[in-house]
N, C-alpha and C. Protein backbone atom coordinates (compact mmCIF):
# COMPACT_ATOMS: atom_id res chain seq x y z
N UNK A 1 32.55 -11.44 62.30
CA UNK A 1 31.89 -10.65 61.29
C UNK A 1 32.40 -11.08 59.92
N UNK A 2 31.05 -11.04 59.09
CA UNK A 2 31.34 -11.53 57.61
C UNK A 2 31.06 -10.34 56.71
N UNK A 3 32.46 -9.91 55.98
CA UNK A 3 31.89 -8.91 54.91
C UNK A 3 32.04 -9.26 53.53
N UNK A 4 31.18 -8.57 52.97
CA UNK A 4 30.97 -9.32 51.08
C UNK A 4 29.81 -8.33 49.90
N UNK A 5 30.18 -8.52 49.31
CA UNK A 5 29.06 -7.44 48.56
C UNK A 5 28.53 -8.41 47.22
N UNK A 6 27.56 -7.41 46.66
CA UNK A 6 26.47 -9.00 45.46
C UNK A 6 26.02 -7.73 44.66
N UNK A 7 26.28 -8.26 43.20
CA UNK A 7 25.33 -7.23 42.30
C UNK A 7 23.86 -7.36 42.45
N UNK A 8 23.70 -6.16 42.34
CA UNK A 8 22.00 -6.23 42.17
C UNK A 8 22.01 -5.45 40.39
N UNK A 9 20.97 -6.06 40.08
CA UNK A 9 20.70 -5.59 38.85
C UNK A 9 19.72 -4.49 38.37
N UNK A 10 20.18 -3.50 37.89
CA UNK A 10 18.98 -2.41 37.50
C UNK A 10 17.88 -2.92 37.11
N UNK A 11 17.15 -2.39 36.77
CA UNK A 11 15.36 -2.47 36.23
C UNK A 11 16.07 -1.81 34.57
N UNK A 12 16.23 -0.37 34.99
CA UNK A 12 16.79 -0.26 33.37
C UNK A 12 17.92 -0.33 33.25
N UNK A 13 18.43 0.12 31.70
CA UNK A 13 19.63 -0.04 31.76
C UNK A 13 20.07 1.61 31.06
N UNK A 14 21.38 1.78 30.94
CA UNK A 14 21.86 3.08 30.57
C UNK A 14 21.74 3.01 29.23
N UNK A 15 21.30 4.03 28.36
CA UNK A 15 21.57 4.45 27.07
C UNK A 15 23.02 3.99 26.48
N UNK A 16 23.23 3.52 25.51
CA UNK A 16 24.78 3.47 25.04
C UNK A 16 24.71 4.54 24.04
N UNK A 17 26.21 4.79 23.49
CA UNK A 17 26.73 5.93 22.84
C UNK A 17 25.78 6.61 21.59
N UNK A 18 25.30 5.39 20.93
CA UNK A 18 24.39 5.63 19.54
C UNK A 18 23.00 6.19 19.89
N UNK A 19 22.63 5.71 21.16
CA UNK A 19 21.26 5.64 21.37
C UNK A 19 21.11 7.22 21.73
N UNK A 20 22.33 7.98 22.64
CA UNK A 20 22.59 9.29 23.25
C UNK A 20 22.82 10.18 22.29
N UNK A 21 23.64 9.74 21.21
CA UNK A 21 23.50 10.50 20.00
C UNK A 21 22.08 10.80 19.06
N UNK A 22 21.34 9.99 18.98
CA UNK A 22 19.73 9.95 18.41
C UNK A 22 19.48 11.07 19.37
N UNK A 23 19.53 10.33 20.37
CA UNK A 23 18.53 11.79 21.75
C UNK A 23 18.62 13.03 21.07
N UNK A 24 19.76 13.32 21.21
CA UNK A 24 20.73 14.69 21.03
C UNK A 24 20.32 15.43 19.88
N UNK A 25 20.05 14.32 18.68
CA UNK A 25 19.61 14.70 17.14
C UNK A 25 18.08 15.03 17.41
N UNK A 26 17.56 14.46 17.94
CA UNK A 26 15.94 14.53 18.38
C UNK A 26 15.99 15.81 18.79
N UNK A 27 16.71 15.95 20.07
CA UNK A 27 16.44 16.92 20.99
C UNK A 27 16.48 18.67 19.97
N UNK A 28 17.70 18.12 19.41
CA UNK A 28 18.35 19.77 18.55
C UNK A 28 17.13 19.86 16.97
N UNK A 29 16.13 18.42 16.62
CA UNK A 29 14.57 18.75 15.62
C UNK A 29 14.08 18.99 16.45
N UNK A 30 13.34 19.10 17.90
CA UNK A 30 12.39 19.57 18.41
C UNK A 30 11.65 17.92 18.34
N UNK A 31 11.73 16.88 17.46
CA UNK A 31 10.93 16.05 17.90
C UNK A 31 11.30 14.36 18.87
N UNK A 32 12.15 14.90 20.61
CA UNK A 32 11.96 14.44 21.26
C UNK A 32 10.91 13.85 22.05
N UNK A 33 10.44 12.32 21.87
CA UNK A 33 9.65 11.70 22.83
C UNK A 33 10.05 11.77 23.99
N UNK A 34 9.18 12.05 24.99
CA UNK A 34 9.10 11.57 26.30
C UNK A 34 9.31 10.36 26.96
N UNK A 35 10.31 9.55 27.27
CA UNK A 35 10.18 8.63 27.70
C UNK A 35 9.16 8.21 28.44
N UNK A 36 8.45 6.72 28.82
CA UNK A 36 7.30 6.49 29.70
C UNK A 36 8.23 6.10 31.10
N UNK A 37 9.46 5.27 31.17
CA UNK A 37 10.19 4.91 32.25
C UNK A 37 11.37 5.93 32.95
N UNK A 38 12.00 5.91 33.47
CA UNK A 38 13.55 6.95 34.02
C UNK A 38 14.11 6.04 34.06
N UNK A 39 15.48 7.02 33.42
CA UNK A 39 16.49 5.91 33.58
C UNK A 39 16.88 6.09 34.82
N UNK A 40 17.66 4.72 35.28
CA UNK A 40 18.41 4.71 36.53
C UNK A 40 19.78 5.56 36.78
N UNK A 41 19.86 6.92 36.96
CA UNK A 41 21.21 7.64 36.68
C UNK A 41 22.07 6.78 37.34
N UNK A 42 22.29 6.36 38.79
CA UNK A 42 23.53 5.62 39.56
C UNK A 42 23.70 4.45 39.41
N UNK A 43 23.10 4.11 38.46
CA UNK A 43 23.73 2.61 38.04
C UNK A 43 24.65 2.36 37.16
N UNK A 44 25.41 1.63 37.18
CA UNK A 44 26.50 1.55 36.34
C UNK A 44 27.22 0.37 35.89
N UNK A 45 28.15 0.00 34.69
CA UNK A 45 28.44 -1.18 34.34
C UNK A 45 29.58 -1.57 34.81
N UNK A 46 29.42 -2.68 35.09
CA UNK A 46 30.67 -3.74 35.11
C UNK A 46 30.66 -5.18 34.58
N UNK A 47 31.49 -5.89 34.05
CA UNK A 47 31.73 -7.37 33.55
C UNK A 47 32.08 -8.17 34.90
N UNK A 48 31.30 -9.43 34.36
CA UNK A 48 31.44 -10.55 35.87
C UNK A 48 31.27 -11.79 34.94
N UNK A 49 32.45 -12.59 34.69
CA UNK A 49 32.31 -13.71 34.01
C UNK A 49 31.83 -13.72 32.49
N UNK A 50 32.41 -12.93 32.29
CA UNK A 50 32.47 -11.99 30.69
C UNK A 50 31.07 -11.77 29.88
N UNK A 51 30.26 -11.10 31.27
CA UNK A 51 28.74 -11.26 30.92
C UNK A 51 28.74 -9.53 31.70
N UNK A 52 28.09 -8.37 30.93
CA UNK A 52 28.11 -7.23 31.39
C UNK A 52 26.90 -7.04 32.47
N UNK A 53 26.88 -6.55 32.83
CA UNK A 53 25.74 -6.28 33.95
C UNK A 53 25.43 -4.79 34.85
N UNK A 54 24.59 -4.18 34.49
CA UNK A 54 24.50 -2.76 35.09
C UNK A 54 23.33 -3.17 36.14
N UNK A 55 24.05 -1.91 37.24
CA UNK A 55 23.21 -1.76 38.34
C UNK A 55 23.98 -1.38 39.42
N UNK A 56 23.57 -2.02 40.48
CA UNK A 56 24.34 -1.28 41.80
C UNK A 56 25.40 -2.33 42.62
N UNK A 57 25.76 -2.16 43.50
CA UNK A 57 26.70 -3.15 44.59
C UNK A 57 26.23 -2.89 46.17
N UNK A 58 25.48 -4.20 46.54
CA UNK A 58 25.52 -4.03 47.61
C UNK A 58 26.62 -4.47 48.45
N UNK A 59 27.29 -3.80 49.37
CA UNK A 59 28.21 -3.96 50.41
C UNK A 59 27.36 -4.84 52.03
N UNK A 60 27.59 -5.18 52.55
CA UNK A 60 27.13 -5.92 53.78
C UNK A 60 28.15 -6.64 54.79
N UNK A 61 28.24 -6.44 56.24
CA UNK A 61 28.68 -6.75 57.38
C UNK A 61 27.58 -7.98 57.90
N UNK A 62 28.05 -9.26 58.37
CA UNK A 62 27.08 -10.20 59.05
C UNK A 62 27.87 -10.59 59.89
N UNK A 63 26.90 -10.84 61.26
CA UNK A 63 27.42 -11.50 62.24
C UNK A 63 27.13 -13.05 62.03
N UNK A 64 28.76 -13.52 61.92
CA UNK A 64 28.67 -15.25 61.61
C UNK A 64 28.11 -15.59 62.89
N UNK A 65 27.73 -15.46 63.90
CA UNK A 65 27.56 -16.66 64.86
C UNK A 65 25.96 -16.31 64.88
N UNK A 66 25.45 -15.25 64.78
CA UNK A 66 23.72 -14.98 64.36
C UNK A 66 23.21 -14.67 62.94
N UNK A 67 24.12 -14.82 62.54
CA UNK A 67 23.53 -14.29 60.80
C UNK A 67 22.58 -13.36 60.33
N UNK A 68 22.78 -12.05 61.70
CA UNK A 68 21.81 -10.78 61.83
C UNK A 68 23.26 -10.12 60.62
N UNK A 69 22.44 -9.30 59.97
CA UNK A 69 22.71 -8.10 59.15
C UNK A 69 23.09 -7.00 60.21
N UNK A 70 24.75 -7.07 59.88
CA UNK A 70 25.07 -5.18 61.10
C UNK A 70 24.94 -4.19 60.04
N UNK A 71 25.27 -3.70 59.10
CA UNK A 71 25.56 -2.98 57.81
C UNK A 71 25.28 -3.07 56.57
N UNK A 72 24.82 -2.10 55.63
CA UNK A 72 24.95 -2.49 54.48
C UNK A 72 24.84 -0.74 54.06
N UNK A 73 25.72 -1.31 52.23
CA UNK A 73 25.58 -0.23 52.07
C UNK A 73 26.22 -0.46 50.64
N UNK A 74 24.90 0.83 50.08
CA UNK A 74 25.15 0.64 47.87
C UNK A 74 26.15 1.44 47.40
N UNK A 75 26.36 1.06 46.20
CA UNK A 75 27.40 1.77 45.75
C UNK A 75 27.27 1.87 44.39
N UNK A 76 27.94 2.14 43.49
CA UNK A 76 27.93 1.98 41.83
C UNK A 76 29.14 0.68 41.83
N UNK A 77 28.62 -0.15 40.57
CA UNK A 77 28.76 -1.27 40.41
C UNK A 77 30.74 -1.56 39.61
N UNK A 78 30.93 0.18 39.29
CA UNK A 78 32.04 0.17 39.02
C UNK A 78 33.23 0.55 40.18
N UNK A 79 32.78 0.52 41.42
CA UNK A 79 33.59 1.34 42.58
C UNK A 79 34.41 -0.43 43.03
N UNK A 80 35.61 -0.10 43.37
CA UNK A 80 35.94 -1.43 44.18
C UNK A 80 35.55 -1.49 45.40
N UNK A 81 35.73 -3.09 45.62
CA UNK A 81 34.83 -3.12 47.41
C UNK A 81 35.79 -2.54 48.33
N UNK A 82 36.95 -2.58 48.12
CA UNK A 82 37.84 -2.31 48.94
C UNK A 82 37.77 -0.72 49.63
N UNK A 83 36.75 0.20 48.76
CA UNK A 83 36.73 1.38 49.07
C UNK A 83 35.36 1.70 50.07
N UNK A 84 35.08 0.48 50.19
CA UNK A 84 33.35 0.57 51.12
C UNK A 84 34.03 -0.36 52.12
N UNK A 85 34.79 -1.31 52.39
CA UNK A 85 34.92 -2.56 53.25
C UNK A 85 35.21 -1.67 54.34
N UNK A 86 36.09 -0.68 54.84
CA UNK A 86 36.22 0.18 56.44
C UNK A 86 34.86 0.84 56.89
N UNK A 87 33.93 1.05 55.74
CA UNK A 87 32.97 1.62 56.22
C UNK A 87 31.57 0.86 56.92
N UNK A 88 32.07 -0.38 55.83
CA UNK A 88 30.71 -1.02 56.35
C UNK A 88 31.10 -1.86 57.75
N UNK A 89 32.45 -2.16 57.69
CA UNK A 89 32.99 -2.92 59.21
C UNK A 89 32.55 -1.68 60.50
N UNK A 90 33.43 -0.23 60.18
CA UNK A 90 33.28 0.26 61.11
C UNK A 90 31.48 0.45 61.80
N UNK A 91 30.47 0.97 60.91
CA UNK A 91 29.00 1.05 61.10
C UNK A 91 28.83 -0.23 61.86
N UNK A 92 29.24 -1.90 61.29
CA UNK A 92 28.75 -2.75 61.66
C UNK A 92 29.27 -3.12 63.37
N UNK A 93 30.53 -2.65 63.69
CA UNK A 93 30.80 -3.12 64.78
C UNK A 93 30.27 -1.61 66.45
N UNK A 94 29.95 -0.80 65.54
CA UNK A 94 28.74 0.22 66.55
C UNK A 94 27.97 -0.35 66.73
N UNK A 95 28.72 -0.14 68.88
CA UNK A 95 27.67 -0.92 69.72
C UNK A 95 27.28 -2.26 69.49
N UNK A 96 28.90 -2.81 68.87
CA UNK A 96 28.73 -4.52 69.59
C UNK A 96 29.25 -4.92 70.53
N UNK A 97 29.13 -3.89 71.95
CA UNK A 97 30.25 -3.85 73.24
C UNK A 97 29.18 -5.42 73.83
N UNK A 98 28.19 -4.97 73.97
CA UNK A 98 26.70 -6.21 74.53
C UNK A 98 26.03 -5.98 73.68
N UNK A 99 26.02 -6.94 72.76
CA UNK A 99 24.98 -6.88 72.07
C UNK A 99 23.67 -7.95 72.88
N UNK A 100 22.31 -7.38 72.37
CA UNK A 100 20.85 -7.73 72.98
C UNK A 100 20.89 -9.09 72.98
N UNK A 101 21.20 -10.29 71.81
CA UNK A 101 20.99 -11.40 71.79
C UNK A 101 21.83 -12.36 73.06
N UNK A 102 22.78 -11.39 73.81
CA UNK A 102 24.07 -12.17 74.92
C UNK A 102 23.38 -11.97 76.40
N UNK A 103 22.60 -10.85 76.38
CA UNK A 103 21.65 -10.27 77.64
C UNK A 103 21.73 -11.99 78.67
């Protein structure tokens, strides 16, 4: 079994500090727009090669000798893997006593 996780990248991105402050000023004149999109609430930032990037983390379990997917599983992009890696091993190795492809 191979475990590893890969950013995925939001569609949007989060408001930063200035932009939340406008809202706020909007919101307290009464003349708040409606956004047309939602933001993505569980996405979140992290730096990867000193390039920022918001969105999610996928976690994933693979079986090296079939390269079937046992597990996977998202997270926020600021969580370490180390706090998903028991979970996605344990899910992935349920019911690999016989697995179907050894029949």
């Amino acid at each position: 079994m191979a475990v590893d996780a890969r950013l995925v990248k939001s569609a949007s991105k989060p408001l930063g500090k200035d932009k939340l402050k406008e809202r706020k000023e909007e919101e307290e004149r009464g003349t708040n727009k409606t956004s047309k999109f939602q933001r993505d609430l569980e996405s979140d930032w992290t730096v990867r090669k000193d390039e920022p990037i918001c969105g999610m983390k996928e976690h994933a379990a693979i079986d090296v000798e079939s390269g079937l997917v046992l597990s996977t599983h998202v997270s926020r992009t600021s969580e370490h893997d180390t706090v998903y890696f028991p979970y996605v091993v344990a899910k992935g190795l349920h019911g690999k006593d016989v697995p179907c492809w050894r029949r």
